[in-house]
Protein backbone atom coordinates (compact mmCIF):
# COMPACT_ATOMS: atom_id res chain seq x y z
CA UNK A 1 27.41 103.65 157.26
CA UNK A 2 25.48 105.18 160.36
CA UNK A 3 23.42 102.36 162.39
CA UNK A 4 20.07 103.01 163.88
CA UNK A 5 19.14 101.50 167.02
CA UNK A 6 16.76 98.40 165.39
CA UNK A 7 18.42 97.84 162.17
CA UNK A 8 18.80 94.38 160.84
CA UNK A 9 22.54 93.99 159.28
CA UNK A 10 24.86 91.09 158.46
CA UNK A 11 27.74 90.62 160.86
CA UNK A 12 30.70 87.90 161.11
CA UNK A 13 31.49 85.93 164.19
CA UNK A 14 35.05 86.73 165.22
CA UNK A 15 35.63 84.70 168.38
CA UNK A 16 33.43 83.24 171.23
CA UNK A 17 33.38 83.17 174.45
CA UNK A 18 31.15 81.94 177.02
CA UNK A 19 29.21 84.54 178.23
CA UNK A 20 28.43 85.18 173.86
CA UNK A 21 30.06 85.78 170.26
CA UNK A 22 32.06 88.86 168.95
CA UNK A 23 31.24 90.33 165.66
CA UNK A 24 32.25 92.36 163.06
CA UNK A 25 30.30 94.96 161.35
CA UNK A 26 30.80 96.88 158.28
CA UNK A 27 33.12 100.12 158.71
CA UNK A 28 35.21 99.09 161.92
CA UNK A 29 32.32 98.28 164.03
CA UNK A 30 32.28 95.92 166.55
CA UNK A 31 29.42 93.94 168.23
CA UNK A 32 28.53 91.52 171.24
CA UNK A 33 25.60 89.21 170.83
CA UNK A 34 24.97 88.74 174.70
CA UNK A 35 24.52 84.92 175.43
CA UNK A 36 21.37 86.11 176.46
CA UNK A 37 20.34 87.40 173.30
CA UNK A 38 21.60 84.39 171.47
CA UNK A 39 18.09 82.32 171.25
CA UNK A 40 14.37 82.41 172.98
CA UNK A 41 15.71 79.03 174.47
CA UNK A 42 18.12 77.93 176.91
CA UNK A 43 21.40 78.47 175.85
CA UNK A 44 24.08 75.64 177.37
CA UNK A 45 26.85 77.14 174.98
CA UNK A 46 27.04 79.53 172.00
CA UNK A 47 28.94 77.45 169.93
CA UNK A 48 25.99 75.19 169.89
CA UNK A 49 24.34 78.49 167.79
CA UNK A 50 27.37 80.58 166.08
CA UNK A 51 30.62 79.42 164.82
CA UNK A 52 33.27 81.63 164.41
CA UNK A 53 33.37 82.63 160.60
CA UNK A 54 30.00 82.22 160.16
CA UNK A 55 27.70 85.32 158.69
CA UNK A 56 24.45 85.92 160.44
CA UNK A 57 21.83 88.68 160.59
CA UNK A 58 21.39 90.25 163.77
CA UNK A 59 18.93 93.14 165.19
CA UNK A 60 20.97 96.23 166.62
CA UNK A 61 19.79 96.90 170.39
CA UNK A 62 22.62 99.64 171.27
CA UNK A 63 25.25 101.56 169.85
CA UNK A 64 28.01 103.60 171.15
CA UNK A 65 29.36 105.72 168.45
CA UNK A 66 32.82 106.38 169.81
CA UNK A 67 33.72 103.54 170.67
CA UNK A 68 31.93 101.77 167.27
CA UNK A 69 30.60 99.50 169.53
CA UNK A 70 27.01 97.48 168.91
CA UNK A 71 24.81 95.36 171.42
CA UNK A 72 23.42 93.17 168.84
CA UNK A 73 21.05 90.17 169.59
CA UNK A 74 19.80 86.80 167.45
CA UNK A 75 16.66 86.43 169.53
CA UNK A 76 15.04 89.26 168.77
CA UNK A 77 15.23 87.71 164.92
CA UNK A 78 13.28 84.64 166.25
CA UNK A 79 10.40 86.39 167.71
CA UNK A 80 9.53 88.36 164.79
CA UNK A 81 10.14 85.34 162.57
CA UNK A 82 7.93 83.23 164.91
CA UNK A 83 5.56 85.68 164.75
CA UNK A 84 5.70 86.18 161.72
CA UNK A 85 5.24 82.55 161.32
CA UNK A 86 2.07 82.23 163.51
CA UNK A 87 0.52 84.73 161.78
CA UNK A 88 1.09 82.95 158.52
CA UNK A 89 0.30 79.92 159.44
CA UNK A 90 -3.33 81.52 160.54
CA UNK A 91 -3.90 82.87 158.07
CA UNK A 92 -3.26 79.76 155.68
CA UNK A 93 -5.65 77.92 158.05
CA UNK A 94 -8.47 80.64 157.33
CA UNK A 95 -7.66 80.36 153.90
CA UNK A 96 -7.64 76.73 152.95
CA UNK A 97 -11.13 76.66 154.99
CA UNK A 98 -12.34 78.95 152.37
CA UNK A 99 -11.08 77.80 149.64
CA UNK A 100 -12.41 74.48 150.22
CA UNK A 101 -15.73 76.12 150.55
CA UNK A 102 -15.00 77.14 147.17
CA UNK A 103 -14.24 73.74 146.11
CA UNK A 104 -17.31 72.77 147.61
CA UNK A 105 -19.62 75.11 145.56
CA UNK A 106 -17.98 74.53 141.62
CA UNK A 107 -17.46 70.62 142.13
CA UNK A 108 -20.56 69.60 140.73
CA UNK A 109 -20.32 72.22 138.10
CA UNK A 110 -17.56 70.34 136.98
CA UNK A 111 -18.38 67.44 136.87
CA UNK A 112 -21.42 68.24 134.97
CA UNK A 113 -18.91 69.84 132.20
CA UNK A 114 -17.23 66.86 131.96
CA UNK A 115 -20.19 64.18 131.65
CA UNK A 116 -21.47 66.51 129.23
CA UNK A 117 -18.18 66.78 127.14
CA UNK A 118 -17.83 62.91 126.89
């Protein structure tokens, strides 16, 4: 399998050390997840994040081909998921506004049906 510079793949945490946590990738690829890229907030130690073992989707930032070597980061994962998330939650704002509106208009229609039907 041939990774692309942005692709989201599944790696497993193979040791730690301080300055981040070694992967493995599918077909003899390797990977660092920089501390740096571990999280949008302060990192005191990965272990607080990864464990070795562990399986975790990662964004690819680099690859060097002969080596089968990846730069591979967590944090770039959060932003699009907070994003993702702020957008989401916007628009569920927008629409529970409207669908209250909604609410609004057919409640008395309602309960007109049901005084009727009783």
């Amino acid at each position: 399998m041939a990774y692309q510079i942005g692709d989201i793949i599944e790696v497993e945490i193979s040791a730690l050390q301080p300055y981040g946590a070694f992967a493995n990738a599918d077909n003899g690829y390797t990977g660092l997840i920089h501390i740096s890229e571990i999280s949008s907030k302060f990192v005191k130690s990965v272990e607080s994040f990864v464990t070795v073992g562990s399986r975790v989707k990662v964004k690819v930032l680099e690859i060097d081909d002969s080596t089968k070597h990846l730069k591979l980061s967590l944090k770039a994962l959060q932003r699009t998921r907070e994003s993702f998330e702020k957008i989401h939650h916007k628009k569920k704002k927008i629409n529970t506004s409207e669908e209250f509106s909604k609410l609004k208009e057919c409640l008395p229609l309602w309960i007109e049906k049901t005084t009727n039907q009783q």
